[in-house]
C-alpha atoms as a PDB file:
ATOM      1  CA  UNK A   1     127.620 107.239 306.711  1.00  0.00           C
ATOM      2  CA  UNK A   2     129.966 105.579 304.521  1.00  0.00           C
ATOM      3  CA  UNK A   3     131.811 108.638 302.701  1.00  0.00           C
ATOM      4  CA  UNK A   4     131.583 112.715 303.009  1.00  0.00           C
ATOM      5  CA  UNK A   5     132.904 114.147 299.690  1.00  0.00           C
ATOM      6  CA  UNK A   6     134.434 118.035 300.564  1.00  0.00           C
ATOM      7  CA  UNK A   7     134.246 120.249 297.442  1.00  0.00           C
ATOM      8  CA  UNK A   8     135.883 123.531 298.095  1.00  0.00           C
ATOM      9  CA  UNK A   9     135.260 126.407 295.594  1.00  0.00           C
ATOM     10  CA  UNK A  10     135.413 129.512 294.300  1.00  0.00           C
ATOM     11  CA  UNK A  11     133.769 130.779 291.258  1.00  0.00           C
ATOM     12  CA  UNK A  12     132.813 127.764 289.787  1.00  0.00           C
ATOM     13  CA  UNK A  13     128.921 128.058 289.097  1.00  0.00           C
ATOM     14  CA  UNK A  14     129.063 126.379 285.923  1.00  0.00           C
ATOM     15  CA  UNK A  15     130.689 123.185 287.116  1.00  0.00           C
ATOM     16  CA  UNK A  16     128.223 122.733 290.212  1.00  0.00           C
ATOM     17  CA  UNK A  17     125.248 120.798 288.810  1.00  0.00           C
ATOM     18  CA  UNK A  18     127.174 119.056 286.026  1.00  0.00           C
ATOM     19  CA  UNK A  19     129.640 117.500 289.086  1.00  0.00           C
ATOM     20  CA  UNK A  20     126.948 117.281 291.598  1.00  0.00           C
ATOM     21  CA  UNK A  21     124.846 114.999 288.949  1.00  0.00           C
ATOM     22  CA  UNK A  22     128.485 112.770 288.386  1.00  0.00           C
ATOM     23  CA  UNK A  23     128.992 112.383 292.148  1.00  0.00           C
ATOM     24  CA  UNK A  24     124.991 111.505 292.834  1.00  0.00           C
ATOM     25  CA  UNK A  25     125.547 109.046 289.630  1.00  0.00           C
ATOM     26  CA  UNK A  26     128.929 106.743 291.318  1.00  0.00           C
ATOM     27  CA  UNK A  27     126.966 107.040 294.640  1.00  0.00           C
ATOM     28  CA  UNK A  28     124.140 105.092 293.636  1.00  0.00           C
ATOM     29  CA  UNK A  29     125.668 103.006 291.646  1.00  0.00           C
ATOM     30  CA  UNK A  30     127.860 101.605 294.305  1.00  0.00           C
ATOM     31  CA  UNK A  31     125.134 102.214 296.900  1.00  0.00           C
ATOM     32  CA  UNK A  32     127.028 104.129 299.201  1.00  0.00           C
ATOM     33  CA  UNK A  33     125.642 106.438 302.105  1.00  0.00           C
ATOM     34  CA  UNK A  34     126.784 109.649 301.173  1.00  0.00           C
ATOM     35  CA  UNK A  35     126.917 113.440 301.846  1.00  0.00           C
ATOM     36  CA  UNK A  36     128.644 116.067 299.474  1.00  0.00           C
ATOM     37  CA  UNK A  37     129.703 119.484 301.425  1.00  0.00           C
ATOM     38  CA  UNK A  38     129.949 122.528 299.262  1.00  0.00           C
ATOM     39  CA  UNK A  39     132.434 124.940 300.991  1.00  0.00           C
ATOM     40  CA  UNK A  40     131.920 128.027 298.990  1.00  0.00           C
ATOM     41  CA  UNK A  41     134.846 130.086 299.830  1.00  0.00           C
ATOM     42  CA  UNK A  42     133.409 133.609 299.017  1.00  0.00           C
ATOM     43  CA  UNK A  43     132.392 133.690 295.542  1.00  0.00           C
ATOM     44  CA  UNK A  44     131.519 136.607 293.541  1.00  0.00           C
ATOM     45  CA  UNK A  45     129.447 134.375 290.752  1.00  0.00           C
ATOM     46  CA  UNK A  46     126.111 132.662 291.315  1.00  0.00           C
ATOM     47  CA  UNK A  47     127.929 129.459 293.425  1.00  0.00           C
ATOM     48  CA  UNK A  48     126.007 130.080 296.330  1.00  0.00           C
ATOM     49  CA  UNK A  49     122.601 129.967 294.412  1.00  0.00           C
ATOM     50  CA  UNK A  50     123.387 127.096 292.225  1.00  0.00           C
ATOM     51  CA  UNK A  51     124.384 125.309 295.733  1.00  0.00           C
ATOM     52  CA  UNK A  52     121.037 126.290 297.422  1.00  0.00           C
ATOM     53  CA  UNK A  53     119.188 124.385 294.176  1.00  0.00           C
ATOM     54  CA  UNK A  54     121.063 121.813 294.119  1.00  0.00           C
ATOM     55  CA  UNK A  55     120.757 121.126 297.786  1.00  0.00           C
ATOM     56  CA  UNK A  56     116.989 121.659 297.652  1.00  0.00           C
ATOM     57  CA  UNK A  57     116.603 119.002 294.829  1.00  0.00           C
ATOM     58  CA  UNK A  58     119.181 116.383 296.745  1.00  0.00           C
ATOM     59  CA  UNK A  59     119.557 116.678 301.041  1.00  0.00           C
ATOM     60  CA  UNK A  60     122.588 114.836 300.192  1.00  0.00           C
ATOM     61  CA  UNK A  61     124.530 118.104 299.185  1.00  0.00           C
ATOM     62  CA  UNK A  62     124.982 120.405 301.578  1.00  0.00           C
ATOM     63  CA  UNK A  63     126.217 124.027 301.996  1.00  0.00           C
ATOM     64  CA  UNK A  64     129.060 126.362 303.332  1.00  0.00           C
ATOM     65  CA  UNK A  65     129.425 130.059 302.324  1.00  0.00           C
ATOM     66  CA  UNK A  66     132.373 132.097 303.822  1.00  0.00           C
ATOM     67  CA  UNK A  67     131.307 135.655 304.079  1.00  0.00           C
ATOM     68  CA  UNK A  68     134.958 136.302 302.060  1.00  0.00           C
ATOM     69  CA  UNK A  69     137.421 134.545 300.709  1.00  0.00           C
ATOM     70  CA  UNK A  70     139.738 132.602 302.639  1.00  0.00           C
ATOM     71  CA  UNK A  71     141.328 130.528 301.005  1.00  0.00           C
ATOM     72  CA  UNK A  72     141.149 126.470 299.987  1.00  0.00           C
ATOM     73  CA  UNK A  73     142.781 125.520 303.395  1.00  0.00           C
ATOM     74  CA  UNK A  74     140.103 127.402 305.279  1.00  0.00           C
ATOM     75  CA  UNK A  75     137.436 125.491 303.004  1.00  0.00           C
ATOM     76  CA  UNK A  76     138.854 122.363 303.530  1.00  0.00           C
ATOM     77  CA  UNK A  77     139.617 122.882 307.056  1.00  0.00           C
ATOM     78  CA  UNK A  78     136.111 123.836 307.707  1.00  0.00           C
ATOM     79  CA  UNK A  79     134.345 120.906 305.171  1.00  0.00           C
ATOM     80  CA  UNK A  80     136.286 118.396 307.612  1.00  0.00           C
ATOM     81  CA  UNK A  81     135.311 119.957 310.249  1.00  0.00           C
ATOM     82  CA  UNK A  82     131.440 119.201 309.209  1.00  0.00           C
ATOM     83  CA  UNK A  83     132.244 115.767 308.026  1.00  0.00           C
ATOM     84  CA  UNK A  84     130.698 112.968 309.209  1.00  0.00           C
ATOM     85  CA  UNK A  85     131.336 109.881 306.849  1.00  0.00           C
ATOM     86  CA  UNK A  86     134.341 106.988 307.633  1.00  0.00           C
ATOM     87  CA  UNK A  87     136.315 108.106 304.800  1.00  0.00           C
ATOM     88  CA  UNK A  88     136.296 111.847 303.787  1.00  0.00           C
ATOM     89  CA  UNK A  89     137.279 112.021 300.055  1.00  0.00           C
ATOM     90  CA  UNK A  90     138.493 115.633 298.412  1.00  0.00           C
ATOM     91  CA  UNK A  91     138.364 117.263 295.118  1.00  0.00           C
ATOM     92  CA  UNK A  92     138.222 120.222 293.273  1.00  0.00           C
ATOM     93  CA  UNK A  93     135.296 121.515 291.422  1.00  0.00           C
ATOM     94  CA  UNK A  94     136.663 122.331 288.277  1.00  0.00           C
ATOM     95  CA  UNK A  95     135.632 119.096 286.969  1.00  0.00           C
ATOM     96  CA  UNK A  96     138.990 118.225 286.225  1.00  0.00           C
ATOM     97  CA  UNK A  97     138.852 115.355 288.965  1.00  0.00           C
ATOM     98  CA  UNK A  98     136.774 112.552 288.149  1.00  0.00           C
ATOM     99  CA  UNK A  99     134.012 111.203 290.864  1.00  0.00           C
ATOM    100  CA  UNK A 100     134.743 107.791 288.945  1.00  0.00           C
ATOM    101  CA  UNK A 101     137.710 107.669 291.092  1.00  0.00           C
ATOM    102  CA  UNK A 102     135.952 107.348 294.266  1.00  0.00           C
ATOM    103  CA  UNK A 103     135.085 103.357 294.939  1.00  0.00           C
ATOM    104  CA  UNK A 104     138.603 102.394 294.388  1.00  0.00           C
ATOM    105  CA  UNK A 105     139.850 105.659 296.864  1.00  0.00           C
ATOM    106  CA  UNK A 106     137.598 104.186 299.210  1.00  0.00           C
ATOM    107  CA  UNK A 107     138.496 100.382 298.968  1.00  0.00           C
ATOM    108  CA  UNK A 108     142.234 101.776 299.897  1.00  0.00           C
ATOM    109  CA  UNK A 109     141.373 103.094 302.935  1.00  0.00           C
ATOM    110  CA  UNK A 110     138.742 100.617 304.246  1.00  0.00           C
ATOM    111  CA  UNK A 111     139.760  96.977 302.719  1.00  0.00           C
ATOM    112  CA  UNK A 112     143.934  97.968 302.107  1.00  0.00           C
ATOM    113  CA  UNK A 113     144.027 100.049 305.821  1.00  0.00           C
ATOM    114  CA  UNK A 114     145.209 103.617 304.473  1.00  0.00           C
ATOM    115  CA  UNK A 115     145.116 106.247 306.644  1.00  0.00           C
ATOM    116  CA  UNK A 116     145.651 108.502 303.451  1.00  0.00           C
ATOM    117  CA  UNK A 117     145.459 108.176 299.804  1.00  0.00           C
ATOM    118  CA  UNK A 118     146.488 110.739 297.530  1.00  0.00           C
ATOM    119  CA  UNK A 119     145.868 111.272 293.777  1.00  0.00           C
ATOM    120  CA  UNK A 120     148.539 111.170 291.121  1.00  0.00           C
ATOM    121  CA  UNK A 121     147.462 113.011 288.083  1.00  0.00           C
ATOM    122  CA  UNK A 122     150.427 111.358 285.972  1.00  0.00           C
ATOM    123  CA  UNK A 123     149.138 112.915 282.561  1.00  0.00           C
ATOM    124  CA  UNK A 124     148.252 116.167 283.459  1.00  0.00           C
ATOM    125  CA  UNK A 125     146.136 119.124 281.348  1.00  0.00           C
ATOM    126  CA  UNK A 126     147.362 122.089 283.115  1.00  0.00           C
ATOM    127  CA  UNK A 127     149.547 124.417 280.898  1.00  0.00           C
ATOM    128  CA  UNK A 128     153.745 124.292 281.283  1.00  0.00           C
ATOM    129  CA  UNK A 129     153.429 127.525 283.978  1.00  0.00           C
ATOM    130  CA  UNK A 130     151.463 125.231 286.245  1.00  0.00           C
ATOM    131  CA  UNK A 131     152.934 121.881 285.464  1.00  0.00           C
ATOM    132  CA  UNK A 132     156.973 123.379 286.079  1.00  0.00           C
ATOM    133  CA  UNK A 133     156.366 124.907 289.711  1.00  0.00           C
ATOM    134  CA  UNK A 134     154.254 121.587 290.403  1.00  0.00           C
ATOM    135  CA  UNK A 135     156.974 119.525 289.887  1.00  0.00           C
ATOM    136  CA  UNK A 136     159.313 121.747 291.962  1.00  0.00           C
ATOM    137  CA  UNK A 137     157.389 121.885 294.934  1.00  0.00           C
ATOM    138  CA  UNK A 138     156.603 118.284 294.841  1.00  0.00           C
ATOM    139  CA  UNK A 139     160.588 117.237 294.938  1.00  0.00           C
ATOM    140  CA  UNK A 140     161.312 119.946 297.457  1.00  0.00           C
ATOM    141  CA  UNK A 141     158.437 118.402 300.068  1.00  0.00           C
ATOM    142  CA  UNK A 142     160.098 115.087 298.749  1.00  0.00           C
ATOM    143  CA  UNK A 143     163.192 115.944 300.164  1.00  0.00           C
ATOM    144  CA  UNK A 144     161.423 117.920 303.059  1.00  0.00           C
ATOM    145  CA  UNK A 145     159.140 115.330 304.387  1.00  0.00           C
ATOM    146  CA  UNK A 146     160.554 112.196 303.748  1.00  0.00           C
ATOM    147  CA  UNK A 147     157.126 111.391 301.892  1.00  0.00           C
ATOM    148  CA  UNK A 148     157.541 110.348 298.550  1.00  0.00           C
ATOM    149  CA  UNK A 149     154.369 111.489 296.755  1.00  0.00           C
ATOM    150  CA  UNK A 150     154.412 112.496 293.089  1.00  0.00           C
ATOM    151  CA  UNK A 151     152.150 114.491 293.643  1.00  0.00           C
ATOM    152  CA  UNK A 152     151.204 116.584 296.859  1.00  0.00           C
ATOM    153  CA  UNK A 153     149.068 119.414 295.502  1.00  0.00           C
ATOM    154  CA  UNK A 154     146.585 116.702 293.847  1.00  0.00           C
ATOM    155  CA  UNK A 155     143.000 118.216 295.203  1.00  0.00           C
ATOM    156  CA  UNK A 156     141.824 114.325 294.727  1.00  0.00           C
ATOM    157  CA  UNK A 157     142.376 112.867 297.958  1.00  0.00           C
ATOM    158  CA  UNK A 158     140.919 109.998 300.383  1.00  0.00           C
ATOM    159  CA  UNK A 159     141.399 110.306 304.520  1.00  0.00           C
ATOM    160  CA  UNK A 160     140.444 108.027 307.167  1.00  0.00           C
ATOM    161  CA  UNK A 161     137.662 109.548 309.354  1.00  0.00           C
ATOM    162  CA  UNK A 162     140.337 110.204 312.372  1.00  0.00           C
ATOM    163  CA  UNK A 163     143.130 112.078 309.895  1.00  0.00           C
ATOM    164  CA  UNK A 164     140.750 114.902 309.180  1.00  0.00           C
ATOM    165  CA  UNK A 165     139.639 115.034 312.411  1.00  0.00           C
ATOM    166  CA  UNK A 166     143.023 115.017 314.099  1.00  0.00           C
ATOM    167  CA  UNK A 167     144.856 117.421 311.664  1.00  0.00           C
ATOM    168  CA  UNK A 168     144.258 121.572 311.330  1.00  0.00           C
ATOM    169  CA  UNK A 169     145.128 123.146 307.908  1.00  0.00           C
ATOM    170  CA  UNK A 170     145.339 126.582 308.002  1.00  0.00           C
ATOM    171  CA  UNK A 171     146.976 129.458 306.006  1.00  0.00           C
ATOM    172  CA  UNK A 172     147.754 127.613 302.912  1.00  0.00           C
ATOM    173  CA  UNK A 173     148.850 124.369 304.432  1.00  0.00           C
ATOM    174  CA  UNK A 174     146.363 122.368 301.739  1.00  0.00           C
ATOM    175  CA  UNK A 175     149.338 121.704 299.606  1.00  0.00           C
ATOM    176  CA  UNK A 176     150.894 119.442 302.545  1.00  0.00           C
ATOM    177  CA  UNK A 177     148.426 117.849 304.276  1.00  0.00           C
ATOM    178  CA  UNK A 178     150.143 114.570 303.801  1.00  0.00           C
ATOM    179  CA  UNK A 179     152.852 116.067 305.552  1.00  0.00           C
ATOM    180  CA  UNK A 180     150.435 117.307 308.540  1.00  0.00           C
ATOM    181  CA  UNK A 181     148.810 113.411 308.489  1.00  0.00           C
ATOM    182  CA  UNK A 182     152.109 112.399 308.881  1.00  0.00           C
ATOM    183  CA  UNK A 183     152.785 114.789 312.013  1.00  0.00           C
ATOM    184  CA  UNK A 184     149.900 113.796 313.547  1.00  0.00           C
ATOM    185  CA  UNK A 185     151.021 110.066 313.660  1.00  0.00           C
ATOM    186  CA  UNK A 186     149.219 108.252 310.262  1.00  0.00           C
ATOM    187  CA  UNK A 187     151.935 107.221 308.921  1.00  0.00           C
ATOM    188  CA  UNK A 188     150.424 104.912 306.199  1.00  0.00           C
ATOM    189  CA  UNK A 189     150.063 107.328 303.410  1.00  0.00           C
ATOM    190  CA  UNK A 190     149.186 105.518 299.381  1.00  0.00           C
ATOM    191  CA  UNK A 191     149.104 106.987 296.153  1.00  0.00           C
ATOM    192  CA  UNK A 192     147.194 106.261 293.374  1.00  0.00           C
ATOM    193  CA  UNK A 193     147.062 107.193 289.864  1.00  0.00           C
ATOM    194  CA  UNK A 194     144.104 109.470 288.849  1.00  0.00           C
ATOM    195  CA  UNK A 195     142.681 110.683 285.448  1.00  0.00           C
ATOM    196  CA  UNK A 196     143.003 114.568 285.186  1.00  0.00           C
ATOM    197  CA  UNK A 197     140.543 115.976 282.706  1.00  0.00           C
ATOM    198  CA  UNK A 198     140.969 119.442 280.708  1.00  0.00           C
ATOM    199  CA  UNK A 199     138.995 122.211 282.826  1.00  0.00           C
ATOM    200  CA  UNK A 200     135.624 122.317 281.025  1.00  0.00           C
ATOM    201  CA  UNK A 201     134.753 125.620 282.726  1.00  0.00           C
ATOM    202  CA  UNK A 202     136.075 128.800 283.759  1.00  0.00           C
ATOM    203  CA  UNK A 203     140.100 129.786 284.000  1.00  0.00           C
ATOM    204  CA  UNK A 204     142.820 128.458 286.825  1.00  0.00           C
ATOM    205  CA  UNK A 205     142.730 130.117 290.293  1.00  0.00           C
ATOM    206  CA  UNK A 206     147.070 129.395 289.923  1.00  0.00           C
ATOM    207  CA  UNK A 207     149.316 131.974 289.598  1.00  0.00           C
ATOM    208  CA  UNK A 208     152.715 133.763 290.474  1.00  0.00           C
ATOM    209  CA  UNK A 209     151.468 134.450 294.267  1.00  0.00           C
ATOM    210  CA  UNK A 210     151.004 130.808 294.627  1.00  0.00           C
ATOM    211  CA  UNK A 211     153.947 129.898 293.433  1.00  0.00           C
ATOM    212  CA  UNK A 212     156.218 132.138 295.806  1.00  0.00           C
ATOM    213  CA  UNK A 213     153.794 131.279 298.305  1.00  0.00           C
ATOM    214  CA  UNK A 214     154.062 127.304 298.217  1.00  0.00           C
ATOM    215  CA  UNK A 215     157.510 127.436 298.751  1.00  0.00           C
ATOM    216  CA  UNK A 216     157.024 129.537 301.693  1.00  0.00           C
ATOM    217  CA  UNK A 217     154.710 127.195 302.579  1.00  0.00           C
ATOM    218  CA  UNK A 218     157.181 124.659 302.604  1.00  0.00           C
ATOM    219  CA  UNK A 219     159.265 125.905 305.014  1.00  0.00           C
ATOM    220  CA  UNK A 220     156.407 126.900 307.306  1.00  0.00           C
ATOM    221  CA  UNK A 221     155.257 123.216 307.184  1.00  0.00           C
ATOM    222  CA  UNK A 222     159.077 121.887 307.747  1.00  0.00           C
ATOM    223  CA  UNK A 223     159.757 124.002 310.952  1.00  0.00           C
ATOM    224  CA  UNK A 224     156.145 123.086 312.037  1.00  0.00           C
ATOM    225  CA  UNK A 225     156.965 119.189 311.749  1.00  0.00           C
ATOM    226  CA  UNK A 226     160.130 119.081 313.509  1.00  0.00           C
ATOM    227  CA  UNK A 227     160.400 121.678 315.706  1.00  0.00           C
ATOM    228  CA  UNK A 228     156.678 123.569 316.517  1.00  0.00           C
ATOM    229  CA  UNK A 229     156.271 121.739 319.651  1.00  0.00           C
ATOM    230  CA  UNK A 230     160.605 122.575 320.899  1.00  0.00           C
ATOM    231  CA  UNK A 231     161.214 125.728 319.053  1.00  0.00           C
ATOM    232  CA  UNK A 232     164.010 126.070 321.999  1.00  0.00           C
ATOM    233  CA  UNK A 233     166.186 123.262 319.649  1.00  0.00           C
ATOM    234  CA  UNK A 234     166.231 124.946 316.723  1.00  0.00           C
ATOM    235  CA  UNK A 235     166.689 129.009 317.903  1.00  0.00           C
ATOM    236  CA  UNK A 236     168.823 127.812 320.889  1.00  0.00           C
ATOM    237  CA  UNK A 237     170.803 125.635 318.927  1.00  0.00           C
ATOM    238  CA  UNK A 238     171.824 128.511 316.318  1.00  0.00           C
ATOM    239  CA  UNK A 239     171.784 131.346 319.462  1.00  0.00           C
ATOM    240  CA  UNK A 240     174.638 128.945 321.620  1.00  0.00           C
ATOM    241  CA  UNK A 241     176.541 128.328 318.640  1.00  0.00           C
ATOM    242  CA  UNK A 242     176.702 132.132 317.383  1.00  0.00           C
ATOM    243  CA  UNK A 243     176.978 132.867 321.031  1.00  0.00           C
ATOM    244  CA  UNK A 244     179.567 130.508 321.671  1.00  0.00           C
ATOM    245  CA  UNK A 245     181.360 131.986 318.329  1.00  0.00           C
ATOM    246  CA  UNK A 246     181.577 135.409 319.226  1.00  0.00           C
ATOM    247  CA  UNK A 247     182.204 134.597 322.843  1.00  0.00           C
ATOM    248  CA  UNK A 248     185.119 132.875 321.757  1.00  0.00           C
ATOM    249  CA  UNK A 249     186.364 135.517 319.626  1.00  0.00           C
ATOM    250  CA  UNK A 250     186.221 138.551 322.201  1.00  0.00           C
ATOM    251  CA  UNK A 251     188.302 136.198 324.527  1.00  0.00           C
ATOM    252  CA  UNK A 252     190.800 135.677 322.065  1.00  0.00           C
ATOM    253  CA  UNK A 253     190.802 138.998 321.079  1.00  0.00           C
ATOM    254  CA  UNK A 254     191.519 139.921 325.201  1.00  0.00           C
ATOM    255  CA  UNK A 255     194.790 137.145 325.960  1.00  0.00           C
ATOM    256  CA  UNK A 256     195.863 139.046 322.607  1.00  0.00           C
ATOM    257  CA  UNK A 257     195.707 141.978 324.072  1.00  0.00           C
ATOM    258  CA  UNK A 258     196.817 141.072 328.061  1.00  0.00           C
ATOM    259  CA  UNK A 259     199.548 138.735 326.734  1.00  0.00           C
ATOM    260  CA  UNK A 260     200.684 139.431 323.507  1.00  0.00           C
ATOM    261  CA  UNK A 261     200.871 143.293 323.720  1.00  0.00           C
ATOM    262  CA  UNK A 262     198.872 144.124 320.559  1.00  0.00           C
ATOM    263  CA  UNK A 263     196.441 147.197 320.361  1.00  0.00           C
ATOM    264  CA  UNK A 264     194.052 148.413 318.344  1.00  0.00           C
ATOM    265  CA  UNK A 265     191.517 145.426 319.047  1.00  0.00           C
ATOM    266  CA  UNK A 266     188.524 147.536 319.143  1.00  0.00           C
ATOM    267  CA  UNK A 267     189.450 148.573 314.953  1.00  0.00           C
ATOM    268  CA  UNK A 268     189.621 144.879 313.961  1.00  0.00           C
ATOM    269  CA  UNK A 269     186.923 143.320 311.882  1.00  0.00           C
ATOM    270  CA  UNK A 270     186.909 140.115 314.028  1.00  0.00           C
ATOM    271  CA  UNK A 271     186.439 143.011 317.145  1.00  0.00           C
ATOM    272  CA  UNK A 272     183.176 143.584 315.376  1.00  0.00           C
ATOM    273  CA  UNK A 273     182.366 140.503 314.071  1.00  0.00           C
ATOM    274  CA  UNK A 274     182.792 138.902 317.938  1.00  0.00           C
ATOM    275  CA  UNK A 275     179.926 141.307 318.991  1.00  0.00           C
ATOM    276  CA  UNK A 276     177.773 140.733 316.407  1.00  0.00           C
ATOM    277  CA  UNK A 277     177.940 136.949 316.553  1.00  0.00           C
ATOM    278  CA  UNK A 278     177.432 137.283 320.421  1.00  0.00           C
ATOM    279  CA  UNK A 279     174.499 140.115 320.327  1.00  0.00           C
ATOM    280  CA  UNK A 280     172.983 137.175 317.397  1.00  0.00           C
ATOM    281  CA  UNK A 281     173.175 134.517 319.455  1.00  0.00           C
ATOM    282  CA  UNK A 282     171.495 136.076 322.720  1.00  0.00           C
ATOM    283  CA  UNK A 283     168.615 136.909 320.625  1.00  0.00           C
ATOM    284  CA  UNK A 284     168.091 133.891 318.816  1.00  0.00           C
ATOM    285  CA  UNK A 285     168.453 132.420 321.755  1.00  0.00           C
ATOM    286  CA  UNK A 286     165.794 134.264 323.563  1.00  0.00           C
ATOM    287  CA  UNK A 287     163.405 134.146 320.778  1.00  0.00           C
ATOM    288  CA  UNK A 288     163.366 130.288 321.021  1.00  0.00           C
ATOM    289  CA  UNK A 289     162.251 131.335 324.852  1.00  0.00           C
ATOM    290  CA  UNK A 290     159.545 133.330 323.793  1.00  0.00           C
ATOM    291  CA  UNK A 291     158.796 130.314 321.195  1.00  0.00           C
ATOM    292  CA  UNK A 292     158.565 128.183 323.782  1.00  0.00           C
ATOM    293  CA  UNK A 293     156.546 129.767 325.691  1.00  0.00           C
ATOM    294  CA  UNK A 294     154.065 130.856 322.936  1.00  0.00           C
ATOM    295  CA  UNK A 295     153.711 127.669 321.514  1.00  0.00           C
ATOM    296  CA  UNK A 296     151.248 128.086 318.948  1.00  0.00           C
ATOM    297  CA  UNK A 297     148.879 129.165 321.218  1.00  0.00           C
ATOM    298  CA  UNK A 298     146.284 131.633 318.455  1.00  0.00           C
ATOM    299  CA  UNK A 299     143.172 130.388 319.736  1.00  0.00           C
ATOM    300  CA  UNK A 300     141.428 132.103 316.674  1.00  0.00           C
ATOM    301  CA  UNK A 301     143.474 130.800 314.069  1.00  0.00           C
ATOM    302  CA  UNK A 302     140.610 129.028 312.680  1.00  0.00           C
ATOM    303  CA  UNK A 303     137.995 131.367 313.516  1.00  0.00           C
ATOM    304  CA  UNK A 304     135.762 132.544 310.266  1.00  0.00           C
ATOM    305  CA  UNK A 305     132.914 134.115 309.436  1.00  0.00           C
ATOM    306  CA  UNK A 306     130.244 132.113 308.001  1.00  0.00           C
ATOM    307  CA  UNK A 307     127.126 133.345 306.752  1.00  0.00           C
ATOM    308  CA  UNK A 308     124.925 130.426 305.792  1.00  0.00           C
ATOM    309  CA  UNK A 309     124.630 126.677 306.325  1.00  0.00           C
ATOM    310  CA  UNK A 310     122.370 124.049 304.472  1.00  0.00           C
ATOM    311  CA  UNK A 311     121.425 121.115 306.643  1.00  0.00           C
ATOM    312  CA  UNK A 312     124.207 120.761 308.691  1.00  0.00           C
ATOM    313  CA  UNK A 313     123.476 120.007 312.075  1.00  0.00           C
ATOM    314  CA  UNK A 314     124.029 123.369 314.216  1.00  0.00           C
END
């Protein structure tokens, strides 16, 4: 199979059959083998049932439901889990990514060798409370990652067949999967500019949560790049050096006392500020042990509840 198209959602039924019909249109007019997976992540609408016709009428589309909501990086976590097809291509179905797109996302990754191409939506639609913090997190993960993107967040994305499979987003790691790719070793990451439509249907899943959140995120992501696998550098880096700190400052504090004849250590600010630097440091320093030794080790991190699949292969 020559490309898997994931479609997370979430309240979306009026979109479905409009973007299902676009999708099935490029498909066979570039003849490609196909399959479209519909990762409905707990809707409260019709989704599901608009899914179940629309997979009836074409075995191409096929079917997720989450018993709740858990999020796009569980959807898309799962939908690439379930993929089959040698490039896996992304996008949200609020029709406001274009399934024209798709031929020339899938030329970069098989004829120019991408491992991952992401979509730059350089005139964008959204209103200014969703363009701003868009812009902000995208120059923070710049600076973060080392990956210079435009645009991280873009929910129109192409993967190689081995990036989805290597990778695990989780939590709401979705934003910087680029940043994961990158991690896992696929280092050749593209962009490409995309055409972002107005939303036809429905209102914005985006708010102040997400915002706070993303940043969050962004540290999350930036410990789990350079340090999830050595936790030890980072906590027993800080712990030695606020160990060595305070250490260093109760021994002065003592010749002071021994040699120098003066009293009243024990009332001193640096007195207290010694033993808090050196009661810091022996704890940061043993939760990098206990890091260590954990290691990322939730074996059901991953683990949801799903209540229905259409032909998927069990």
């Amino acid at each position: 199979m020559q490309i898997s198209v994931v479609v997370p959602l979430f309240n979306e039924d009026e979109s479905l059959p409009e973007l299902c019909a676009w999708i099935q249109r490029v498909m066979e007019a570039h003849s490609f083998t196909y399959e479209v997976i519909m990762v409905d992540d707990g809707s409260k609408d019709r989704s599901w049932e608009v899914i179940r016709e629309l997979s009836n009428a074409n075995p191409h589309i096929k079917g997720i439901r989450f018993r709740r909501n858990y999020g796009k990086s569980a959807a898309l976590n799962v939908g690439f889990a379930a993929a089959v097809g040698d490039v896996i291509i992304t996008m949200d179905a609020d029709m406001q990514d274009s399934p024209d797109e798709i031929p020339e996302l899938y030329d970069m990754i098989k004829r120019e060798g991408y491992d991952l191409v992401s979509g730059w939506k350089q005139k964008r639609f959204d209103p200014i409370t969703k363009t701003v913090p868009t812009k902000l997190f995208n120059a923070a993960a710049r600076q973060v990652s080392g990956i210079y993107l435009h645009d991280f967040n873009c929910g129109l994305k192409a993967y190689r067949h081995e990036v989805v499979k290597s990778i695990e987003v989780y939590g709401e790691m979705h934003r910087y999967i680029p940043i994961l790719a990158k991690r896992a070793g696929f280092a050749k990451i593209g962009e490409k500019v995309v055409q972002h439509r107005e939303r036809k249907y429905g209102t914005t899943k985006f708010g102040l949560e997400r915002f706070i959140n993303g940043f969050l995120d962004l540290l999350t992501v930036s410990f789990m790049t350079r340090f999830s696998k050595r936790p030890m550098h980072l906590f027993g880096a800080l712990g030695a050096l606020c160990f060595m700190l305070g250490f260093s400052i109760l021994i002065w504090l003592t010749v002071a006392k021994i040699f120098f004849n003066e009293y009243g250590m024990a009332s001193k600010p640096s007195f207290f500020f010694g033993i808090t630097l050196f009661i810091f440091g022996s704890q940061l320093f043993l939760t990098g042990f206990l890091a260590e030794l954990i290691s990322r080790s939730s074996a059901d991190r991953n683990n949801y509840l799903i209540a229905e699949k259409l032909h998927l292969d069990e």
